[in-house]
Every structure is written in structure tokens, then in C-alpha cells.
C-alpha atoms as a PDB file:
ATOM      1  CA  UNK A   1      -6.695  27.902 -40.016  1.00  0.00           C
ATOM      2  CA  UNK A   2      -8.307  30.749 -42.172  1.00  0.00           C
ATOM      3  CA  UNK A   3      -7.990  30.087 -46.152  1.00  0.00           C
ATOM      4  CA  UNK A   4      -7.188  31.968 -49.516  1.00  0.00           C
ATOM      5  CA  UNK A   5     -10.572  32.599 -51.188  1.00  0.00           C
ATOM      6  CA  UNK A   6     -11.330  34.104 -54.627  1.00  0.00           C
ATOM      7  CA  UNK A   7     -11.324  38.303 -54.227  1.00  0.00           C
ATOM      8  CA  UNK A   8     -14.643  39.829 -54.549  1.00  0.00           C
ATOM      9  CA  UNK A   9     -15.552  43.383 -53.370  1.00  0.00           C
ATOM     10  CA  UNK A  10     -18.139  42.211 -50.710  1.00  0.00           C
ATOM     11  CA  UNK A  11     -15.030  39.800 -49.132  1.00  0.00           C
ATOM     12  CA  UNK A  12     -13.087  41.395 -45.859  1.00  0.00           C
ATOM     13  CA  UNK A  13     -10.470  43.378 -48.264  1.00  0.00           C
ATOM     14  CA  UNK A  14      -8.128  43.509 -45.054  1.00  0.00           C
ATOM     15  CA  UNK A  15      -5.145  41.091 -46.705  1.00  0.00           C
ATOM     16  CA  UNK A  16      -5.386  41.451 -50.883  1.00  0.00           C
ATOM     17  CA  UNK A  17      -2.824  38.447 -51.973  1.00  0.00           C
ATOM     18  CA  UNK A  18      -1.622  38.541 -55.754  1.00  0.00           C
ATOM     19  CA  UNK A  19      -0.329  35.838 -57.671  1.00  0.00           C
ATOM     20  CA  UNK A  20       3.215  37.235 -57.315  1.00  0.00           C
ATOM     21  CA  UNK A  21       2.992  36.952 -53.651  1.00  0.00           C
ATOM     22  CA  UNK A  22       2.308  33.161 -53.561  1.00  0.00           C
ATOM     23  CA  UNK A  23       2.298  31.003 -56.775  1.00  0.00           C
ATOM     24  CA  UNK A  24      -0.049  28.728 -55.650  1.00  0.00           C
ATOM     25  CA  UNK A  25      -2.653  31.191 -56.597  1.00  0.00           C
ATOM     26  CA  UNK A  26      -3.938  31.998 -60.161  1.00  0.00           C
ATOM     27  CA  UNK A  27      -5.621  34.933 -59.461  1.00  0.00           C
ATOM     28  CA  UNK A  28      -5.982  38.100 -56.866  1.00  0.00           C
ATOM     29  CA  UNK A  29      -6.951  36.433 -53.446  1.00  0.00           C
ATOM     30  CA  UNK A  30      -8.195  37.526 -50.178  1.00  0.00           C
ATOM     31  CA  UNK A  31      -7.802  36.294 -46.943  1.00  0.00           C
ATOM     32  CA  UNK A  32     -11.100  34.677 -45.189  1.00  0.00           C
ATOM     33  CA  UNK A  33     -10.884  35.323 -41.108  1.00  0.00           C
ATOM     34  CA  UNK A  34     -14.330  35.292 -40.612  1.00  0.00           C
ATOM     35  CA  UNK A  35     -14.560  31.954 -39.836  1.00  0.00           C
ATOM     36  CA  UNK A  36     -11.351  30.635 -38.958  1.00  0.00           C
ATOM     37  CA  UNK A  37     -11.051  26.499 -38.826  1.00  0.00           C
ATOM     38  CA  UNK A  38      -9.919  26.038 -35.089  1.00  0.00           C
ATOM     39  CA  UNK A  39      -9.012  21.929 -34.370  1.00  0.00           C
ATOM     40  CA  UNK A  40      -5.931  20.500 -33.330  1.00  0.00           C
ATOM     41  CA  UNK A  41      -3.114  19.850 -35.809  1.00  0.00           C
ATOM     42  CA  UNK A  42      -3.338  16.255 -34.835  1.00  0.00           C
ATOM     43  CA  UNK A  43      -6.771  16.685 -36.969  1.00  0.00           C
ATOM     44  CA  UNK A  44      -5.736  18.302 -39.563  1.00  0.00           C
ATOM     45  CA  UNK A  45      -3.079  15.535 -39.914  1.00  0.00           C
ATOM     46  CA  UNK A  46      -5.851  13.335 -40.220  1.00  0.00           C
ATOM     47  CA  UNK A  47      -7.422  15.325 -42.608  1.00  0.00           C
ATOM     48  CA  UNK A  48      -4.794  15.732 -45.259  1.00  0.00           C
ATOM     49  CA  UNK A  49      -3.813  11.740 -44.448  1.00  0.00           C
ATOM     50  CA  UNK A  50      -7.524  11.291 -45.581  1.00  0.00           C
ATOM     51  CA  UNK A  51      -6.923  13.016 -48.924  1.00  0.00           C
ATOM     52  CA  UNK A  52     -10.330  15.576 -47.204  1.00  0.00           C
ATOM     53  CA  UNK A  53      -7.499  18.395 -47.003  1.00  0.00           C
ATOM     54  CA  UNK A  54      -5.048  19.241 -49.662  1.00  0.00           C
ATOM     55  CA  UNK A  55      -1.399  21.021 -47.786  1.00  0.00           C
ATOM     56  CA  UNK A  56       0.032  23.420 -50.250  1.00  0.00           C
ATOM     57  CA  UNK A  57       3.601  24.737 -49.944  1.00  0.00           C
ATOM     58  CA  UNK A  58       5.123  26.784 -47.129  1.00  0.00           C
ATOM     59  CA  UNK A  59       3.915  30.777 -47.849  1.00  0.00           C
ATOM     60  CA  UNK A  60       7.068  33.182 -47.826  1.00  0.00           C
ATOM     61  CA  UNK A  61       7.864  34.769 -44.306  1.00  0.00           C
ATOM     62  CA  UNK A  62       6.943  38.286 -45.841  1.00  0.00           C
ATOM     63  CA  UNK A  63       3.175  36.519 -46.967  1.00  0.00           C
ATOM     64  CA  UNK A  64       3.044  34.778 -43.190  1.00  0.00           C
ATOM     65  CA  UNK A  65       3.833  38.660 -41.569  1.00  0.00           C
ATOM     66  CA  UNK A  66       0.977  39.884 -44.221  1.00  0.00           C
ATOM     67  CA  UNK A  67      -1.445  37.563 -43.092  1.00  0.00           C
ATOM     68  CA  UNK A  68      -0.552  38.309 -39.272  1.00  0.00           C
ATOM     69  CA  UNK A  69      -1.378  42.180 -39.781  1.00  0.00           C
ATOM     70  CA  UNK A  70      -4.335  41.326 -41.249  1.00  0.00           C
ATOM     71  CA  UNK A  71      -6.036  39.333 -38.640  1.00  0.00           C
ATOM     72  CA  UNK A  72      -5.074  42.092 -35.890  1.00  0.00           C
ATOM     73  CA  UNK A  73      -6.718  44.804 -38.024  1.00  0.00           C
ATOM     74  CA  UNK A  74      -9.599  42.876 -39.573  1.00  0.00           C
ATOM     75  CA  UNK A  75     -12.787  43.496 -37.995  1.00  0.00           C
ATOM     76  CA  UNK A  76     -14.066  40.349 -39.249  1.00  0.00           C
ATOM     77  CA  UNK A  77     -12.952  38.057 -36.984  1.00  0.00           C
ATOM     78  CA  UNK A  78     -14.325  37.330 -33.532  1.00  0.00           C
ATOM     79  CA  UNK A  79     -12.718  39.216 -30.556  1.00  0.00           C
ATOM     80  CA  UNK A  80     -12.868  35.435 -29.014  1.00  0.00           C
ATOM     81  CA  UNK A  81     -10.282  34.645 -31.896  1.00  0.00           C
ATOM     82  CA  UNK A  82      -8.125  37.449 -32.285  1.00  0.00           C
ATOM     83  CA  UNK A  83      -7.739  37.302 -28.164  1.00  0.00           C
ATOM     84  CA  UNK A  84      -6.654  33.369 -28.745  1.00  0.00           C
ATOM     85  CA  UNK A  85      -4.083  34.705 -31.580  1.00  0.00           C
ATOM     86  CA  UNK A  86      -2.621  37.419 -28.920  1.00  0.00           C
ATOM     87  CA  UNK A  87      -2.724  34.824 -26.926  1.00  0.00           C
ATOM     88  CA  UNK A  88      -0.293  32.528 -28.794  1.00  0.00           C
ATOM     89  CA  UNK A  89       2.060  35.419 -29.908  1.00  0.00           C
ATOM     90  CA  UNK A  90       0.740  35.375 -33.034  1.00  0.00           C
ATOM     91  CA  UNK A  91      -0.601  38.683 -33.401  1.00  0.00           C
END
């Protein structure tokens, strides 16, 4: 799982999200793949059952793609990770 973060120069600028492109956000996002949340979903289940992790709505297909480009270009995120995303097909 990576997350939307607040955009800030210094942040990996590799997938900008606006506002427009999900309306979940209030302001220009980024991406964070640095340090990608890796746990089965039976955990995350757990998680959100817990009220620990909030779900939002389903991102647009178009936002999903967006995302996917970004964490096969980023240089951010560990070779260990973007092999595991090849991997799955994801990338």
C-alpha cells in the first residue's frame, strides 16, 4: 500500500495528483513509494475493522494506471519492491 501525502517540492514528484483527479483530496497530492506498507489484505481488513485504517473510495481506472507508471519510473522505491510489483503484473 503506498499513500496520498500532502505535495511538497522535497517529496518524490514522480505521480502529482490534483483534486480533480480524485475528490477525496483537498489539495495537490503526491504519491509516497518510498516506503510502501507491505502486509496481507487479511491485515489490513483488520485494520480498517479496528477503526486504525480509514478505506476511502475506489480511485478512477485512469488515477489506478497513473499511480502504476509512477512506481515503475520512480526511483524512490526499493528495487526489492518494484521487482515484487513486476512480479504481480502490476507494473
Amino acid at each position: 500500500m503506498v499513500n496520498f501525502t500532502s505535495h511538497e517540492a522535497y517529496k518524490d514528484q514522480t505521480c502529482i495528483v490534483e483534486p480533480a483527479e480524485f475528490d477525496q483530496l483537498k489539495r495537490r497530492s503526491c504519491i509516497e513509494t518510498g516506503n510502501p506498507i507491505l502486509r496481507p489484505a487479511s491485515e489490513f481488513k483488520r485494520l480498517v475493522d479496528s477503526g486504525l485504517l480509514r478505506m476511502l473510495p475506489s480511485i478512477t481506472p485512469a488515477l489506478l494506471e497513473k499511480i502504476r507508471r509512477g512506481a515503475a519510473t520512480t526511483d524512490r522505491i526499493a528495487l526489492e519492491h518494484q521487482e515484487l510489483l513486476k512480479d504481480q503484473g502490476v507494473i
